[in-house]
C-alpha atoms as a PDB file:
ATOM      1  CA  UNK A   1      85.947 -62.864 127.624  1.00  0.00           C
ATOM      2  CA  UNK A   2      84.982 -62.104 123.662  1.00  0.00           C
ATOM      3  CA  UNK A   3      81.665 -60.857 123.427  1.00  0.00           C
ATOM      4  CA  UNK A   4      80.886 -63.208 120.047  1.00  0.00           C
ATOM      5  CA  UNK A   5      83.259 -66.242 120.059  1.00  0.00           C
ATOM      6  CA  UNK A   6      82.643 -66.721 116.320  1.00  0.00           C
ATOM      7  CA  UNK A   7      82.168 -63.683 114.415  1.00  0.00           C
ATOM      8  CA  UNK A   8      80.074 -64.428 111.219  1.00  0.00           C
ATOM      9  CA  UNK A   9      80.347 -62.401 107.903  1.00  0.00           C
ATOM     10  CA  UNK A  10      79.805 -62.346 104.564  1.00  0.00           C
ATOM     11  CA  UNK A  11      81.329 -60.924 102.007  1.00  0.00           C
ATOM     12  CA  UNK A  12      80.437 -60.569  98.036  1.00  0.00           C
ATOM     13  CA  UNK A  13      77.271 -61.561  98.739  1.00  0.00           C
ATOM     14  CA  UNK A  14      78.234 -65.461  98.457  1.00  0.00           C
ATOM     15  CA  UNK A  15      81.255 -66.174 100.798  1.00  0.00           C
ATOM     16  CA  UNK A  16      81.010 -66.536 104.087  1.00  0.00           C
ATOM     17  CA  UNK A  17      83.604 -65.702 106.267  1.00  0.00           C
ATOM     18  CA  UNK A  18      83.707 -67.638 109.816  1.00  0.00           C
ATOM     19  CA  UNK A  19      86.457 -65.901 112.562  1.00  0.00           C
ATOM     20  CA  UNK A  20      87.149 -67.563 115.869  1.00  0.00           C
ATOM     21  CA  UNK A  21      87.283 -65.367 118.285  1.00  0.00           C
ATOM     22  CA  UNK A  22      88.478 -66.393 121.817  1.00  0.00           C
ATOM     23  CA  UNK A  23      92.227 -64.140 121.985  1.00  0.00           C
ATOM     24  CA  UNK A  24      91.996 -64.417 125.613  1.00  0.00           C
ATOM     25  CA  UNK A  25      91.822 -68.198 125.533  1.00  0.00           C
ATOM     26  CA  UNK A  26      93.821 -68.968 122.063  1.00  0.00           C
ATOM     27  CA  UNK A  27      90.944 -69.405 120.337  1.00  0.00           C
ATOM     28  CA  UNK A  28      90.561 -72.983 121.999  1.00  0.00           C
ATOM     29  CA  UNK A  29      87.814 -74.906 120.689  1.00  0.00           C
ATOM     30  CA  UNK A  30      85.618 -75.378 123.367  1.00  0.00           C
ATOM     31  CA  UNK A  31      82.270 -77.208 122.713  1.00  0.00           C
ATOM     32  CA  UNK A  32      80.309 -73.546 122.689  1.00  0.00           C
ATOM     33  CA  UNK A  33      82.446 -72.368 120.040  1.00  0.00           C
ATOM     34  CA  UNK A  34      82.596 -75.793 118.003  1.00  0.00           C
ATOM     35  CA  UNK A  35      78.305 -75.346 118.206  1.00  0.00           C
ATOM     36  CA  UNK A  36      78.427 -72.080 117.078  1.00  0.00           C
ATOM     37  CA  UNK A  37      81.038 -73.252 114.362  1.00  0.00           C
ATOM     38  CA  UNK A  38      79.199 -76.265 113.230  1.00  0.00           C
ATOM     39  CA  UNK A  39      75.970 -74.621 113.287  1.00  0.00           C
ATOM     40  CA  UNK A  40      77.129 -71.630 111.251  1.00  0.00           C
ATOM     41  CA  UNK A  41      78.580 -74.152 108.633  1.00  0.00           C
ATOM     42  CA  UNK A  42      75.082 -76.359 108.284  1.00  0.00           C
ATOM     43  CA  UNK A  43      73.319 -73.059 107.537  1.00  0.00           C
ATOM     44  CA  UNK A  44      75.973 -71.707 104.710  1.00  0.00           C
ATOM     45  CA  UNK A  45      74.938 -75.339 103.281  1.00  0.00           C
ATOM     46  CA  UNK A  46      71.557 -73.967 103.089  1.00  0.00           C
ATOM     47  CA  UNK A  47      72.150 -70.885 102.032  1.00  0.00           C
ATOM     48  CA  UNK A  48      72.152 -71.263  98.180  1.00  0.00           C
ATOM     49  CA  UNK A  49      73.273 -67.768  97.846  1.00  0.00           C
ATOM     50  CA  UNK A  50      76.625 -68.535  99.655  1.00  0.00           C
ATOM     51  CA  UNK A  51      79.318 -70.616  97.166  1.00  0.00           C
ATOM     52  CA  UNK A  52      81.923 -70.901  99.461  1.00  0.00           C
ATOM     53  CA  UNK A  53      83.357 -70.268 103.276  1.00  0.00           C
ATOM     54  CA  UNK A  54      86.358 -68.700 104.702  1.00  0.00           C
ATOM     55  CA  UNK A  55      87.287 -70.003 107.932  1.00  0.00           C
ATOM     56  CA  UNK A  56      89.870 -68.182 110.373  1.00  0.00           C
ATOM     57  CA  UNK A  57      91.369 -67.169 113.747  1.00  0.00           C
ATOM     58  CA  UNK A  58      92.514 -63.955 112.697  1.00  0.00           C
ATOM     59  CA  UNK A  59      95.567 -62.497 111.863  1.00  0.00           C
ATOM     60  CA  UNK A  60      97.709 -64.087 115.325  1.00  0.00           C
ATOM     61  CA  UNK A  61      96.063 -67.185 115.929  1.00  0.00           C
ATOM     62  CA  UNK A  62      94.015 -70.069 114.372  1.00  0.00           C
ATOM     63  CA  UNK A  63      93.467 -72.370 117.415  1.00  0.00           C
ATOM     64  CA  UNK A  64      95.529 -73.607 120.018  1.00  0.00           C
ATOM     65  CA  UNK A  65      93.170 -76.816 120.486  1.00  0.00           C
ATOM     66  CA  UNK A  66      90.618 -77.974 122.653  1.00  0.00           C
ATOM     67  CA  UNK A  67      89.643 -76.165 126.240  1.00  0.00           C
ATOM     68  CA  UNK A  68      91.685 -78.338 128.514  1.00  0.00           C
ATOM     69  CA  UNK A  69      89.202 -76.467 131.315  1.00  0.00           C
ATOM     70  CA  UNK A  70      86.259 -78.875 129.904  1.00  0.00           C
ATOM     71  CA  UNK A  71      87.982 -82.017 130.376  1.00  0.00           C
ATOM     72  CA  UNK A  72      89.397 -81.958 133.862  1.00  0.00           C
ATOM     73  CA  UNK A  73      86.663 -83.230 135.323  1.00  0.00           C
ATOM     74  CA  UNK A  74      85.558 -85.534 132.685  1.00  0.00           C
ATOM     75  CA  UNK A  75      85.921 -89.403 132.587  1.00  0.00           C
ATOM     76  CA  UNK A  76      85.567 -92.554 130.149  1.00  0.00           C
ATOM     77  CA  UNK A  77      81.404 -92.360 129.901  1.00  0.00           C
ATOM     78  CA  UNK A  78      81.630 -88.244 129.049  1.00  0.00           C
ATOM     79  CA  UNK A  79      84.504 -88.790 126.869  1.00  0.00           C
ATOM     80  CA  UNK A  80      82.015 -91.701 124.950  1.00  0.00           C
ATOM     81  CA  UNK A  81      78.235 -89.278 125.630  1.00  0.00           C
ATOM     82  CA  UNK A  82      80.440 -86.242 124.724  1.00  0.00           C
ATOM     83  CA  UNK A  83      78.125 -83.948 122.257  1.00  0.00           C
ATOM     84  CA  UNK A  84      81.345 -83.173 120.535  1.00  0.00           C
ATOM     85  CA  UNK A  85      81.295 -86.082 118.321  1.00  0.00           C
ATOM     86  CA  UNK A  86      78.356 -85.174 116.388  1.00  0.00           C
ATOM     87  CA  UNK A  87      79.296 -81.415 115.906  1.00  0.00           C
ATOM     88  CA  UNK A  88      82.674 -83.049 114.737  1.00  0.00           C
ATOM     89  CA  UNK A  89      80.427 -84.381 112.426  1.00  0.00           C
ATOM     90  CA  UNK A  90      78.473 -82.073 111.549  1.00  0.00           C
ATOM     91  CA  UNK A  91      81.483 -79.976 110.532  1.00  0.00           C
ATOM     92  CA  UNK A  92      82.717 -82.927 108.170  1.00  0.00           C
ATOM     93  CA  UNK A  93      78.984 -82.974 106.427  1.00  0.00           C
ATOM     94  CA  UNK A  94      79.471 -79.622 104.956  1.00  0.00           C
ATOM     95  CA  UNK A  95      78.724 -79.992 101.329  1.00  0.00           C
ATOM     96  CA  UNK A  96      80.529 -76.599  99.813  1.00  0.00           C
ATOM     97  CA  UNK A  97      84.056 -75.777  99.542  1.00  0.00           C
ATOM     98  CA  UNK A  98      85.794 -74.750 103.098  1.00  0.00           C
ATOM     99  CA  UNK A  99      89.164 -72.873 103.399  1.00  0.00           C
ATOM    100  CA  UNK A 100      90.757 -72.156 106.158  1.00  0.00           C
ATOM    101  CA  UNK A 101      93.239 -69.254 106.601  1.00  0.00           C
ATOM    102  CA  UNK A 102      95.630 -70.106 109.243  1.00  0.00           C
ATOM    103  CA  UNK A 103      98.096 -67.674 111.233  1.00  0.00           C
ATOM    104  CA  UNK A 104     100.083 -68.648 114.314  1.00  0.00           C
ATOM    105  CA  UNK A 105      99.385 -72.196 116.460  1.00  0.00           C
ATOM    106  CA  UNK A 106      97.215 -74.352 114.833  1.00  0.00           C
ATOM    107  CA  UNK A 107      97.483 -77.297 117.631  1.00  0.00           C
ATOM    108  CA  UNK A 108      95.287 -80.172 118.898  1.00  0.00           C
ATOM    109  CA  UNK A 109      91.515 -79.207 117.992  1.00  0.00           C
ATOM    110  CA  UNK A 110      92.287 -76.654 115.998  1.00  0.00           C
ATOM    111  CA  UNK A 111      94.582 -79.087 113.221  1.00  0.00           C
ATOM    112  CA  UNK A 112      91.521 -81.062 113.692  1.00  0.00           C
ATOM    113  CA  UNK A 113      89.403 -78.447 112.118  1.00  0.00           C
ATOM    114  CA  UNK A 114      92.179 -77.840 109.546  1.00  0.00           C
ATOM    115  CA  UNK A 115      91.623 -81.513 108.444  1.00  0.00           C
ATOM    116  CA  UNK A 116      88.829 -80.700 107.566  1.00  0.00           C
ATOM    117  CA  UNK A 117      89.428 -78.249 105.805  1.00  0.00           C
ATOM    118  CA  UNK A 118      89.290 -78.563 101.650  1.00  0.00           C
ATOM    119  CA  UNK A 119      91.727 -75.486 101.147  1.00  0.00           C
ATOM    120  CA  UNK A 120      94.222 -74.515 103.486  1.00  0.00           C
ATOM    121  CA  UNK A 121      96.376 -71.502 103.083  1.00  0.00           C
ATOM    122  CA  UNK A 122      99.041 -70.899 105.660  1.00  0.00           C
ATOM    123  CA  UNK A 123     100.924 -68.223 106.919  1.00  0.00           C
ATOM    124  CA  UNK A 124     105.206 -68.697 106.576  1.00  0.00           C
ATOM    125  CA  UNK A 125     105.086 -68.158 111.256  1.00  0.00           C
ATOM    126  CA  UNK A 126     102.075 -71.009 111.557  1.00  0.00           C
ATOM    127  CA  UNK A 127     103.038 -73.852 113.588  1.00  0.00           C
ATOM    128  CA  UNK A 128     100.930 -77.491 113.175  1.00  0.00           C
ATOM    129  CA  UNK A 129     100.911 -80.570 115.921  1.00  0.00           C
ATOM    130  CA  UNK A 130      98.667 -82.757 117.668  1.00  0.00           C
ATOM    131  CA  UNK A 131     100.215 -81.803 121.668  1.00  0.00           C
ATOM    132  CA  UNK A 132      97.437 -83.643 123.523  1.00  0.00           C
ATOM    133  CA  UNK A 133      99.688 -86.318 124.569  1.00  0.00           C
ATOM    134  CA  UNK A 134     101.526 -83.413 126.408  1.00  0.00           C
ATOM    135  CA  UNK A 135      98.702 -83.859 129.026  1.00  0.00           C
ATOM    136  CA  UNK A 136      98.206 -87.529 129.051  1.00  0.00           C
ATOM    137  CA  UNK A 137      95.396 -88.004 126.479  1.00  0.00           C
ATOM    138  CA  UNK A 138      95.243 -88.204 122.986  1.00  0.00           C
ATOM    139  CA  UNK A 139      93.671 -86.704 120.100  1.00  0.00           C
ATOM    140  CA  UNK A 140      89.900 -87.672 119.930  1.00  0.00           C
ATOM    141  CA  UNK A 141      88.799 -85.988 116.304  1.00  0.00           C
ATOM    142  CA  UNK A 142      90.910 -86.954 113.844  1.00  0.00           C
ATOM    143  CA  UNK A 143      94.202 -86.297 115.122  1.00  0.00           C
ATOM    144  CA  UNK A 144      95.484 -90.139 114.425  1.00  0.00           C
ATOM    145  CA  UNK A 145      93.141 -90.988 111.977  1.00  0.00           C
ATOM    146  CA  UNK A 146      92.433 -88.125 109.257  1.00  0.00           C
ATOM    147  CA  UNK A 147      96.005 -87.054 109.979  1.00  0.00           C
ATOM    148  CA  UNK A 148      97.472 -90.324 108.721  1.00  0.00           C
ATOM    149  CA  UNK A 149      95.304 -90.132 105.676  1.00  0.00           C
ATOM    150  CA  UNK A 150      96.939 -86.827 104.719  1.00  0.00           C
ATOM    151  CA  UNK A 151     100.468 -86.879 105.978  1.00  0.00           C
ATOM    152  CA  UNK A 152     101.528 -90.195 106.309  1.00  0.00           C
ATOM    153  CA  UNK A 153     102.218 -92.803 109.475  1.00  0.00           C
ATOM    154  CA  UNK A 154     105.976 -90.895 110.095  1.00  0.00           C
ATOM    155  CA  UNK A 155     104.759 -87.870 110.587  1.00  0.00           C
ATOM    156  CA  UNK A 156     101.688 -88.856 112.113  1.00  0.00           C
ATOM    157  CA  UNK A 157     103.827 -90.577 114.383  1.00  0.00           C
ATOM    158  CA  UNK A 158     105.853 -87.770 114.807  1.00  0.00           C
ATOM    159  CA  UNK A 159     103.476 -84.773 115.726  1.00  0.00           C
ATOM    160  CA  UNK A 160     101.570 -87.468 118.098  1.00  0.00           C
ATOM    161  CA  UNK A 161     103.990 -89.530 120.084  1.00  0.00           C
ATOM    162  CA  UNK A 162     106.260 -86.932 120.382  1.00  0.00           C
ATOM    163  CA  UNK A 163     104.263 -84.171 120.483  1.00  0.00           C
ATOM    164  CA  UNK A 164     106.438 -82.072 118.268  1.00  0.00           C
ATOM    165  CA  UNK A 165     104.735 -79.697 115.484  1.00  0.00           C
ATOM    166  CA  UNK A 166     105.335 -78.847 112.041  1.00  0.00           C
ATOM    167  CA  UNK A 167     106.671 -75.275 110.706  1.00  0.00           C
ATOM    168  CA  UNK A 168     104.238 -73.862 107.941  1.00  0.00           C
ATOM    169  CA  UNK A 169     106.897 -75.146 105.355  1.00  0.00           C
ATOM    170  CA  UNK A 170     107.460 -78.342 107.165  1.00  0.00           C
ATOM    171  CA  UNK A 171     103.370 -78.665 107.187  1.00  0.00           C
ATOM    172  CA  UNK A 172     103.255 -77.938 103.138  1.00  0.00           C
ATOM    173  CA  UNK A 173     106.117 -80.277 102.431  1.00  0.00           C
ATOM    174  CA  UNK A 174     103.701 -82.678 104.248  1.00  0.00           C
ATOM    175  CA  UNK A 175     100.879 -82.071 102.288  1.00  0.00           C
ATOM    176  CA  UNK A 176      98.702 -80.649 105.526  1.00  0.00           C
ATOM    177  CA  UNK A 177      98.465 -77.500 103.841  1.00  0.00           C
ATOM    178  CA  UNK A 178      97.955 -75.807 100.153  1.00  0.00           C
ATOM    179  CA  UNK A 179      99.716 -73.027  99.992  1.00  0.00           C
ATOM    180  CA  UNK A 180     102.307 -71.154 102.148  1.00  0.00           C
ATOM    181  CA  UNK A 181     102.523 -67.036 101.898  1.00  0.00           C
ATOM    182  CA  UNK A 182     103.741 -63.925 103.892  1.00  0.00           C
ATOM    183  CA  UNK A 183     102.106 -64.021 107.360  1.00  0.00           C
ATOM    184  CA  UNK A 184     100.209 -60.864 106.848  1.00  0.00           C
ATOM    185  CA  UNK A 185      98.606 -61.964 103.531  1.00  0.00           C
ATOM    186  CA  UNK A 186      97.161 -64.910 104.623  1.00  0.00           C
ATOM    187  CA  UNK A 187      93.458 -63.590 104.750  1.00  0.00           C
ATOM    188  CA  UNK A 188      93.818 -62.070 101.427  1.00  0.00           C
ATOM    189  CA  UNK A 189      94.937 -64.755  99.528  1.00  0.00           C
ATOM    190  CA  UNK A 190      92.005 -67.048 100.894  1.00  0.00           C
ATOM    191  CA  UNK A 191      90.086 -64.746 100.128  1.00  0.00           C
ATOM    192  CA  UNK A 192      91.111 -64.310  96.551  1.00  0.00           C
ATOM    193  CA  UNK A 193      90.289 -68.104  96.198  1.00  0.00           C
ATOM    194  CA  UNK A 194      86.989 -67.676  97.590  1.00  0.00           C
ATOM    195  CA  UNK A 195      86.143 -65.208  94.679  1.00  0.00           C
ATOM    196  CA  UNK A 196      87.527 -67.325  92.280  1.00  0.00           C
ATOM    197  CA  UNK A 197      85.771 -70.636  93.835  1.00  0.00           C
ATOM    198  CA  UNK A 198      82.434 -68.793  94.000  1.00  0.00           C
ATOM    199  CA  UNK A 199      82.173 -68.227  90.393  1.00  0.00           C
ATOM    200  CA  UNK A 200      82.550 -71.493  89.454  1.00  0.00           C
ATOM    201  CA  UNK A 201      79.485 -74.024  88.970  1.00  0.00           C
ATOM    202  CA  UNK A 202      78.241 -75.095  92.546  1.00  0.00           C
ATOM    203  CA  UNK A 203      77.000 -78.217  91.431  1.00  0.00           C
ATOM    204  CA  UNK A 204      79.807 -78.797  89.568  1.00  0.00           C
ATOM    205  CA  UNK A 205      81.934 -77.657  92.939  1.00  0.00           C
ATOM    206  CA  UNK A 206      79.439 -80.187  95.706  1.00  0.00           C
ATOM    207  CA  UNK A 207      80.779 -83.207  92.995  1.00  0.00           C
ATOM    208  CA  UNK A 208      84.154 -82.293  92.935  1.00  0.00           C
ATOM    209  CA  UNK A 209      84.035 -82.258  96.612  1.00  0.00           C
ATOM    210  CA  UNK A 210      82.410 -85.534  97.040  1.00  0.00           C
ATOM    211  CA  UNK A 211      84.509 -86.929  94.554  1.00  0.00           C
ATOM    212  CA  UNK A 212      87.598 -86.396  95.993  1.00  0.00           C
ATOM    213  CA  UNK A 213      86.716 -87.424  99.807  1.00  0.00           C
ATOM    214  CA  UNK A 214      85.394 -90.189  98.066  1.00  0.00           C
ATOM    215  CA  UNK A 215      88.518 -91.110  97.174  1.00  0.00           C
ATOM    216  CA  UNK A 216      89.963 -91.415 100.958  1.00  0.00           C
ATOM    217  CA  UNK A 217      87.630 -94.391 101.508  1.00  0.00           C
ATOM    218  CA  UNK A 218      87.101 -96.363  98.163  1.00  0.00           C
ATOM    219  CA  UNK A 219      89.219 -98.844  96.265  1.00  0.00           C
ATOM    220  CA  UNK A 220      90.532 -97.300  92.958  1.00  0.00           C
ATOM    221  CA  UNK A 221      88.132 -99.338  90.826  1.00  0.00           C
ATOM    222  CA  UNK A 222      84.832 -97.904  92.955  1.00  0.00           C
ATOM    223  CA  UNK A 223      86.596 -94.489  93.237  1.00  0.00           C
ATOM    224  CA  UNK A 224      86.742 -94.248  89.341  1.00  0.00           C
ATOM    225  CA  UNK A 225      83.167 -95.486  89.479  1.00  0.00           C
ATOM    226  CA  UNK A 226      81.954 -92.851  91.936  1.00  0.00           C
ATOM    227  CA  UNK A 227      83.980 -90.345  89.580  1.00  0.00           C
ATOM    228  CA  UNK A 228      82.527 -91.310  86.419  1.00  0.00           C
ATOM    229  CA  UNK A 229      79.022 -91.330  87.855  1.00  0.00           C
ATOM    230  CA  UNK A 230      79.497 -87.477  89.352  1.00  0.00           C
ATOM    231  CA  UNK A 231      81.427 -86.428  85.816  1.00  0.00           C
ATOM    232  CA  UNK A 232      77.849 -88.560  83.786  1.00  0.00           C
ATOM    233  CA  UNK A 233      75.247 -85.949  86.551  1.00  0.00           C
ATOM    234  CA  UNK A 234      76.589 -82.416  85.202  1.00  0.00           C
ATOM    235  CA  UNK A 235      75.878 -83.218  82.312  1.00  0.00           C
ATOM    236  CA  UNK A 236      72.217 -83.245  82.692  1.00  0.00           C
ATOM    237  CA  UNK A 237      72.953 -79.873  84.536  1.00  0.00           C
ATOM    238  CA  UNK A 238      71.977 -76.665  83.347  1.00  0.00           C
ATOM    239  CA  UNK A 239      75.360 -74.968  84.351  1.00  0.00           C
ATOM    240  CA  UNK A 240      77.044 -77.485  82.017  1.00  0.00           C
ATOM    241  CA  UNK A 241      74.638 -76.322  79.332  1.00  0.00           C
ATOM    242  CA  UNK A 242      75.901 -72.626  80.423  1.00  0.00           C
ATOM    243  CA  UNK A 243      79.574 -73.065  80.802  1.00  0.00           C
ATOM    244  CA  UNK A 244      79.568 -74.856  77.838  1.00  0.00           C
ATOM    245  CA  UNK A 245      77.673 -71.867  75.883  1.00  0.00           C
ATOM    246  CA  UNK A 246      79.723 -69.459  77.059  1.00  0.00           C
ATOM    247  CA  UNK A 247      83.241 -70.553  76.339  1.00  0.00           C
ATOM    248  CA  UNK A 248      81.798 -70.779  72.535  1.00  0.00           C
ATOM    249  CA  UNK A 249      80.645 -67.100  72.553  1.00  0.00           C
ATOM    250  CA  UNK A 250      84.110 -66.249  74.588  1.00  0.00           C
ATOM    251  CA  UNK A 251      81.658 -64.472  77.907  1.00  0.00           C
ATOM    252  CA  UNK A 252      81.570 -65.048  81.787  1.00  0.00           C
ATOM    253  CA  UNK A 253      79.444 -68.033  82.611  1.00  0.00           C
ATOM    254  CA  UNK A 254      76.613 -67.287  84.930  1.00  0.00           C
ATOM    255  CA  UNK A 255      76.296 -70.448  87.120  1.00  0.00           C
ATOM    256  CA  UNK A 256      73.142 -70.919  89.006  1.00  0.00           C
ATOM    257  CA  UNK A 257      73.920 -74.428  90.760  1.00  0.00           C
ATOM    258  CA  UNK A 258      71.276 -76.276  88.374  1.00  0.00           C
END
């Protein structure tokens, strides 16, 4: 069994880097691990040095899904009481910008966490599907629901019912993911975003971010409302004032998230 089942690290001084770690089990997600994970995300929120986090199963795996060893004994009242819910939650709540850097399966649980991801990069051997139905159940975090929202009812339909998955290129035709590259530069080119990310205003990044989830649950007309209001708050900000300033005198803006 791994020592640390999520191995925490920063890097630049401002981007966190989260890395499942469960090889023996394919990185399943089982509820230890999604505390750890949730937990580490709420205090990177805190953290007002860290702009942005990296999220990973390392260079073979991402996560095969849920531990299928927590549910065999479970019924209808710890499916509805299961703690899971509100670290599902809690994961969704995180306020900065999350990518996750995906090699290998990325089934069940694990596309779960992908959803909820704001950045995904994928590796060209990554495979994507929602296989609980393989077992009799269904998906439980988003696996129906957030999965519609980004791919569509077809393919939904498809990676559900079915229980078929989606190649990486498949997955990016889809829209699940942003970007597809060489399997074994994966973690570099998330983390090249990361640096690029972090230097940007983090205000500026936390309304962005709002903005565009907003967007998933609003009508056009309050969507455009939300936007307007988010665009009307930076510029009271002191990073407008600063990004403003220096494109005039042609320097590197220093952002400070005020």
């Amino acid at each position: 069994m791994s020592q640390d089942e999520l191995i925490i690290s920063t890097e630049n001084d401002c981007i966190r880097v989260l890395t499942l770690n469960r090889p023996e089990a394919r990185n399943a997600l089982r509820t230890p691990l999604l505390k750890k994970l949730a937990e580490a995300l709420s205090e990177a929120d805190r953290d007002d040095n860290i702009r942005c986090v990296v999220v990973t199963g390392g260079p073979e795996i991402f996560a095969a899904g849920a531990d299928i060893n927590e549910m065999k004994d479970s019924g209808a009242v710890d499916a509805i009481l299961d703690v899971r819910v509100d670290l599902w939650d809690e994961v969704s709540r995180f306020r900065k910008p999350l990518i996750g850097a995906i090699n290998g399966f990325c089934l069940g649980a694990g596309n779960e966490l992908l959803l909820r991801c704001d950045i995904s990069v994928a590796g060209e051997g990554a495979k994507f599907g929602q296989p609980e139905i393989n077992v009799g159940i269904m998906a439980g975090a988003g696996g129906t629901q957030l999965l519609t929202k980004q791919i569509g009812k077809a393919k939904s339909m498809l990676l559900n019912l079915a229980g078929e998955f989606l190649s990486a290129e498949q997955a990016y035709m889809a829209g699940l993911v942003s970007e597809v590259v060489p399997d074994g530069e994966v973690m570099e080119r998330a983390m090249k975003l990361a640096v690029r990310i972090s230097r940007k205003s983090p205000l500026g990044l936390r309304l962005i971010k709002e903005s565009i989830l907003a967007a998933e649950d609003l009508s056009v007309r309050d969507a455009l409302a939300y936007e307007r209001r988010a665009f009307s708050i930076l510029f009271a900000s002191e990073d407008k004032n600063e990004g403003v300033s220096a494109f005039l005198e042609k320097r590197h803006p220093k952002f400070t998230g005020r």
